[in-house]
N, C-alpha and C. Protein backbone atom coordinates (compact mmCIF):
# COMPACT_ATOMS: atom_id res chain seq x y z
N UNK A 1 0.83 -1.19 0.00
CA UNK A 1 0.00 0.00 0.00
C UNK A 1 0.87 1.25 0.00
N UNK A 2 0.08 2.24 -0.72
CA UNK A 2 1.24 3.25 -0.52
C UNK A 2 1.03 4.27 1.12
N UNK A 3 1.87 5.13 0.78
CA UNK A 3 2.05 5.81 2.62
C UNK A 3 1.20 7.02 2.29
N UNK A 4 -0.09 6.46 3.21
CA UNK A 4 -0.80 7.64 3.25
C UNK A 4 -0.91 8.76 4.79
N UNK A 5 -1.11 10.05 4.18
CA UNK A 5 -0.84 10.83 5.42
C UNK A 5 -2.28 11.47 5.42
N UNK A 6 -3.00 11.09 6.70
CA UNK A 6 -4.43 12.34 7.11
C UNK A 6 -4.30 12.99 7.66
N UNK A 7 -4.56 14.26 7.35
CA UNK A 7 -5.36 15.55 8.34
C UNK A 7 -6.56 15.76 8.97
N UNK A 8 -6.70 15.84 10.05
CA UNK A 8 -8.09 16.29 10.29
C UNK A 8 -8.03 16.98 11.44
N UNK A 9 -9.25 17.99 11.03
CA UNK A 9 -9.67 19.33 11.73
C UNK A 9 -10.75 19.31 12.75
N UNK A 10 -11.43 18.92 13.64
CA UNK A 10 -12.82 19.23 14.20
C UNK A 10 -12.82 20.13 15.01
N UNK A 11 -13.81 20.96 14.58
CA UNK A 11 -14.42 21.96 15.44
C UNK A 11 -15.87 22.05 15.54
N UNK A 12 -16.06 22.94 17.12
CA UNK A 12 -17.36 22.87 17.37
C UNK A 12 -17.93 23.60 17.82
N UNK A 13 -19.09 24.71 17.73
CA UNK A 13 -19.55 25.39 18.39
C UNK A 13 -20.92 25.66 18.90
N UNK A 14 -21.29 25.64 20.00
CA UNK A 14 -22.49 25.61 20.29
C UNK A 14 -23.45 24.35 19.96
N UNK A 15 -23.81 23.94 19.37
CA UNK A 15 -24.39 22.59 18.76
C UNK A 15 -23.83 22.57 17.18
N UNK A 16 -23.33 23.12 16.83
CA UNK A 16 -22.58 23.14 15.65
C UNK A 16 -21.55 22.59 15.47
N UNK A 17 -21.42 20.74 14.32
CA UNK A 17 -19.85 20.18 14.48
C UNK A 17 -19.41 20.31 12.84
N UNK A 18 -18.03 20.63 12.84
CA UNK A 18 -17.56 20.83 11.16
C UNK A 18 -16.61 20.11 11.59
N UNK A 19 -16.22 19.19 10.45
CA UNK A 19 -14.75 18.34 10.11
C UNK A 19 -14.14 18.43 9.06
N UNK A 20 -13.09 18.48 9.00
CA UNK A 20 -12.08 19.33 7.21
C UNK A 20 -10.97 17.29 7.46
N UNK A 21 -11.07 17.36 6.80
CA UNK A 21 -10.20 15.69 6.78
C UNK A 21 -9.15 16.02 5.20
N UNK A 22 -8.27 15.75 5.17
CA UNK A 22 -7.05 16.39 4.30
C UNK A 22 -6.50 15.23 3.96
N UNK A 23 -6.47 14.22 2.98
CA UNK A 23 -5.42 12.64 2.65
C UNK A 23 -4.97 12.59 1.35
N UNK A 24 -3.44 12.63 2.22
CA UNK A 24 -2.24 12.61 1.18
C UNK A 24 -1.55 11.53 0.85
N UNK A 25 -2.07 11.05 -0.13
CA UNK A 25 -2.04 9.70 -0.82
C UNK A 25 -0.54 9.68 -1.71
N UNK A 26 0.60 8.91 -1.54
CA UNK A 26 1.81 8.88 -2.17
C UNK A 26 1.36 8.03 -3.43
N UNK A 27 2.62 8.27 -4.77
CA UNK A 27 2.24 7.60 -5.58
C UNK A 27 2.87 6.03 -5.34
N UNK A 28 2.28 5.12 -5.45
CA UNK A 28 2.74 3.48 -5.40
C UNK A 28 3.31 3.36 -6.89
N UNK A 29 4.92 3.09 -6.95
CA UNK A 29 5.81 2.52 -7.63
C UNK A 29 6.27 1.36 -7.57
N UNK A 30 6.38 0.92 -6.71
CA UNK A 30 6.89 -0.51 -6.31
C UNK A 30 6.01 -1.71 -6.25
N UNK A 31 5.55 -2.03 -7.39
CA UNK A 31 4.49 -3.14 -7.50
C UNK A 31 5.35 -4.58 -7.96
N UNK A 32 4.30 -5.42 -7.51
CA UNK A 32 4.60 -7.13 -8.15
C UNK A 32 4.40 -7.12 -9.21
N UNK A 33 4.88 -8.55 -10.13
CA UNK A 33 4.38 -8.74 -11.38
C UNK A 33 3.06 -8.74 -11.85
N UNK A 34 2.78 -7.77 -12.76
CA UNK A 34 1.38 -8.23 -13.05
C UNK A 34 0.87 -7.10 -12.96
N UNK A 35 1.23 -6.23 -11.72
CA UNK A 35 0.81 -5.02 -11.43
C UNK A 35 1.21 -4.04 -11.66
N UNK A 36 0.20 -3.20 -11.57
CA UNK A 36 0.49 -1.72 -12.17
C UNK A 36 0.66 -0.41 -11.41
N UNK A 37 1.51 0.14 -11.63
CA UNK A 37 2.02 1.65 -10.46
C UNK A 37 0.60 2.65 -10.65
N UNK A 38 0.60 3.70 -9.40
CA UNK A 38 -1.04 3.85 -9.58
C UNK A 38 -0.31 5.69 -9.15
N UNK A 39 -0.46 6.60 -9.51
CA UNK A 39 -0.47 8.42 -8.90
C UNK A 39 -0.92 8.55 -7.65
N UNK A 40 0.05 9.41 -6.99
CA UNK A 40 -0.66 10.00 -5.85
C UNK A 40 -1.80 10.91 -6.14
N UNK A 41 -2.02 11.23 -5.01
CA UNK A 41 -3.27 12.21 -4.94
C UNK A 41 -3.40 12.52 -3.46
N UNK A 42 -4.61 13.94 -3.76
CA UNK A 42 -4.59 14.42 -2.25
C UNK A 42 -6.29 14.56 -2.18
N UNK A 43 -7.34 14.39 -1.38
CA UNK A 43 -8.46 14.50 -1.21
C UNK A 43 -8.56 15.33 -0.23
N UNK A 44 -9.95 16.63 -0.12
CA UNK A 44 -10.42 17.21 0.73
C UNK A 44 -11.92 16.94 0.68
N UNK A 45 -12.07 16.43 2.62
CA UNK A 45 -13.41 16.33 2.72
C UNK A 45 -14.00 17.09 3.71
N UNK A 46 -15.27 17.70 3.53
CA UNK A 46 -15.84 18.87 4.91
C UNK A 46 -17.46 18.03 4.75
N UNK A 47 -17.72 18.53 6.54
CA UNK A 47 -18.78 18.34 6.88
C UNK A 47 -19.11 19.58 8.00
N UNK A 48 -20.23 19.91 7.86
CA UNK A 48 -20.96 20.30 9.05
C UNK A 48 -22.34 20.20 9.42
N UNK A 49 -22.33 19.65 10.88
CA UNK A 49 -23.87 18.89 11.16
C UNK A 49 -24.37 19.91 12.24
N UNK A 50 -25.37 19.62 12.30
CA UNK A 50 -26.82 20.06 13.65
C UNK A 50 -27.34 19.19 14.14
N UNK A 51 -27.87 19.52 15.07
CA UNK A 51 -28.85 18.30 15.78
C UNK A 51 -29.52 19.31 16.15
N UNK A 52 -31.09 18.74 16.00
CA UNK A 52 -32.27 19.39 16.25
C UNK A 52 -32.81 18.61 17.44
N UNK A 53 -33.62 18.98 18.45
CA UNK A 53 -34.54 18.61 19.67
C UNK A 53 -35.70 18.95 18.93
N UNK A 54 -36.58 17.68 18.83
CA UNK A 54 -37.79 17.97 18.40
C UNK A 54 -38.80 17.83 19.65
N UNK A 55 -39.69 18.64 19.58
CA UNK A 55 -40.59 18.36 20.57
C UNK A 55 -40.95 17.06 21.11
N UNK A 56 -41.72 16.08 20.38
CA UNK A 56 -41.88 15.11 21.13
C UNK A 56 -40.99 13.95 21.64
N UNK A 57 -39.61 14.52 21.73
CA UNK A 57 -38.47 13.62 22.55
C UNK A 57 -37.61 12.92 21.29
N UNK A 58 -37.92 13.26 19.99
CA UNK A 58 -37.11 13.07 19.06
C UNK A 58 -36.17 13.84 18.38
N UNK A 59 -35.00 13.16 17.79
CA UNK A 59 -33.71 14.12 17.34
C UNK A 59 -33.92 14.28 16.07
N UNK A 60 -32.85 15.22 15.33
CA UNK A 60 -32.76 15.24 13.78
C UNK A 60 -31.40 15.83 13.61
N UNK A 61 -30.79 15.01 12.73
CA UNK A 61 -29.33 15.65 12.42
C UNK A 61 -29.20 16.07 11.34
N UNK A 62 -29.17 17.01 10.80
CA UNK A 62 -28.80 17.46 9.56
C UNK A 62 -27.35 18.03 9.11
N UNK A 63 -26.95 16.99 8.02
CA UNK A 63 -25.22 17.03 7.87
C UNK A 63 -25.39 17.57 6.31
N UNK A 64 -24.82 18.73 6.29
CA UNK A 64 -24.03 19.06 4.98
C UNK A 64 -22.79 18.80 4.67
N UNK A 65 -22.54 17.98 3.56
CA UNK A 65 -20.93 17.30 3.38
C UNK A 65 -20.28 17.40 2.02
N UNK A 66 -19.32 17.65 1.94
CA UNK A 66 -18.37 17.57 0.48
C UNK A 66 -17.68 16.40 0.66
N UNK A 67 -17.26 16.06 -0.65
CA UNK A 67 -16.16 14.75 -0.67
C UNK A 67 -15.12 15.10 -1.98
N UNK A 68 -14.32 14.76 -1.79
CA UNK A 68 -13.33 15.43 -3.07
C UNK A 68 -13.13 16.34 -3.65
N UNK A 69 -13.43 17.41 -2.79
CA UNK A 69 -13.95 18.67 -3.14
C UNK A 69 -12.69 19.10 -4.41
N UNK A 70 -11.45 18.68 -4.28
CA UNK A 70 -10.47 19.24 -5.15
C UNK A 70 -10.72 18.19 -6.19
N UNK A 71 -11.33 17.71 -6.30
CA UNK A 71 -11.63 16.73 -7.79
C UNK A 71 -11.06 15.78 -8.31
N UNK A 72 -9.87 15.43 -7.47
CA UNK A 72 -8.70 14.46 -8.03
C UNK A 72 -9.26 13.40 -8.48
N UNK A 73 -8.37 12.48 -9.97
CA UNK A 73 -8.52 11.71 -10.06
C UNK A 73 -7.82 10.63 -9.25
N UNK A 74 -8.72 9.94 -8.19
CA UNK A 74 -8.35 8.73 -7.29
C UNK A 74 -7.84 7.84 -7.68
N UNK A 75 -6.95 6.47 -7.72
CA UNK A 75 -7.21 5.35 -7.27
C UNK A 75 -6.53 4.68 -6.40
N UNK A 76 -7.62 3.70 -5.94
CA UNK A 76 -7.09 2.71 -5.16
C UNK A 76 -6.36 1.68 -5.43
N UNK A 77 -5.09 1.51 -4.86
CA UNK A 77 -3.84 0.57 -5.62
C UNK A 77 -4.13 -0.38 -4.85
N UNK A 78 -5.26 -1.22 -4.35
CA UNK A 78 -5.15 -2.63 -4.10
C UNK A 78 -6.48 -2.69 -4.48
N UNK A 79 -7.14 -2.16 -5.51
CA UNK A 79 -8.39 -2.78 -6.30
C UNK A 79 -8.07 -3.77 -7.40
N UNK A 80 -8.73 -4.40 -7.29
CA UNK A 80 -8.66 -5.37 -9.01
C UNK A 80 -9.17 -4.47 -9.88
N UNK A 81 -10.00 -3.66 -10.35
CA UNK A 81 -10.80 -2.67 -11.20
C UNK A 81 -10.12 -1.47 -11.23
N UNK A 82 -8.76 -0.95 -10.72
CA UNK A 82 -8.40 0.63 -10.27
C UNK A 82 -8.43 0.98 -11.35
N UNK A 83 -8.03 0.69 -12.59
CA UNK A 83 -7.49 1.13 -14.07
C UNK A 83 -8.62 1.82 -14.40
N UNK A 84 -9.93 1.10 -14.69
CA UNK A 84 -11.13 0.99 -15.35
C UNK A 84 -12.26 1.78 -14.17
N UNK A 85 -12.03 2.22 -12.85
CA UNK A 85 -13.14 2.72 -12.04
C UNK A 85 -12.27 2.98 -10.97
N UNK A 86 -12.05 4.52 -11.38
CA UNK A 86 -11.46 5.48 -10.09
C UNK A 86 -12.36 5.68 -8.79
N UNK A 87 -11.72 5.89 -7.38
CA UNK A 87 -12.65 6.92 -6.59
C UNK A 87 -13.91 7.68 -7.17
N UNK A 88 -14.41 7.86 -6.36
CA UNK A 88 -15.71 8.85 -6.79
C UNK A 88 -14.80 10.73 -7.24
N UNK A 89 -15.58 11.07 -8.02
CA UNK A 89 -15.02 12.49 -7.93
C UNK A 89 -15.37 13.44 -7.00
N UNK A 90 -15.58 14.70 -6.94
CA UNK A 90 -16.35 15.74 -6.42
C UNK A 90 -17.94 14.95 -6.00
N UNK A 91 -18.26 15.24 -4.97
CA UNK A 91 -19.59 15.38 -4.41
C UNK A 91 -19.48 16.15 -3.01
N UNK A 92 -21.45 16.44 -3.28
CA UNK A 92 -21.84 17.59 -2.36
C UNK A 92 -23.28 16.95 -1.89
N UNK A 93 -23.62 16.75 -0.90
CA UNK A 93 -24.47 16.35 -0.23
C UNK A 93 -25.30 16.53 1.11
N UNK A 94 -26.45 16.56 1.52
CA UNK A 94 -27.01 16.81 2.32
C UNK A 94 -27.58 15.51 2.85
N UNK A 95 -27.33 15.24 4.49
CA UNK A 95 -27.87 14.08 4.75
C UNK A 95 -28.65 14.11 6.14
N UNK A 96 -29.81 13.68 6.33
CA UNK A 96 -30.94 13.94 7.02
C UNK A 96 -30.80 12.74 7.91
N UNK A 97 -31.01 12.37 9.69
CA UNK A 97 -31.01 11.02 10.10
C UNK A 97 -31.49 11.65 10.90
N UNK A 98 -32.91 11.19 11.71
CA UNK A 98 -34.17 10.92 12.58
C UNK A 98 -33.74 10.20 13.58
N UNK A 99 -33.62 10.06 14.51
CA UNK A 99 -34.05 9.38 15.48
C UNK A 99 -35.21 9.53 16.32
N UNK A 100 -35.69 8.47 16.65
CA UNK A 100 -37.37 8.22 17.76
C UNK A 100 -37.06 7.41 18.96
């Protein structure tokens, strides 16, 4: 595997949590037969959530999140498929979870 290095940030305020996560992916050169050397890359991911008190004793979290925000093309050097189906690219998302 190659030597990967993470960052990560959390902060929090008031009921407010954000996370910045930073991974610095080396390029893998040193492969077995058969295999193929794969680029580094660097990914940035952010989130920031809420939690809501709902009246009748139920929660609600609402997370706004990025993933790859710098767009790199990924891969993973111990996939069978890396060549043919990189990482995901850029995404932006909103994610809603209830509890009762």
């Amino acid at each position: 595997n190659p030597t990967r290095n993470i960052y990560r940030f959390t902060y929090s305020i008031s009921d407010i949590k954000s996370n910045l996560t930073l991974s610095d992916v080396a390029a893998q050169k040193e492969v077995a037969t058969n295999e193929t050397t794969t680029a580094g890359f660097k990914m940035l991911d952010v989130s920031f959530s809420k939690d809501f008190k709902l009246s009748w004793g139920s929660d609600l979290n609402v997370t706004f999140f990025g993933r790859n925000l710098l767009d790199e093309v990924a891969r993973n050097h111990t996939s069978f498929v890396k060549n043919e189906e990189p990482l995901a690219g850029r995404n932006i998302g909103l994610k809603l979870s209830f509890s009762f």
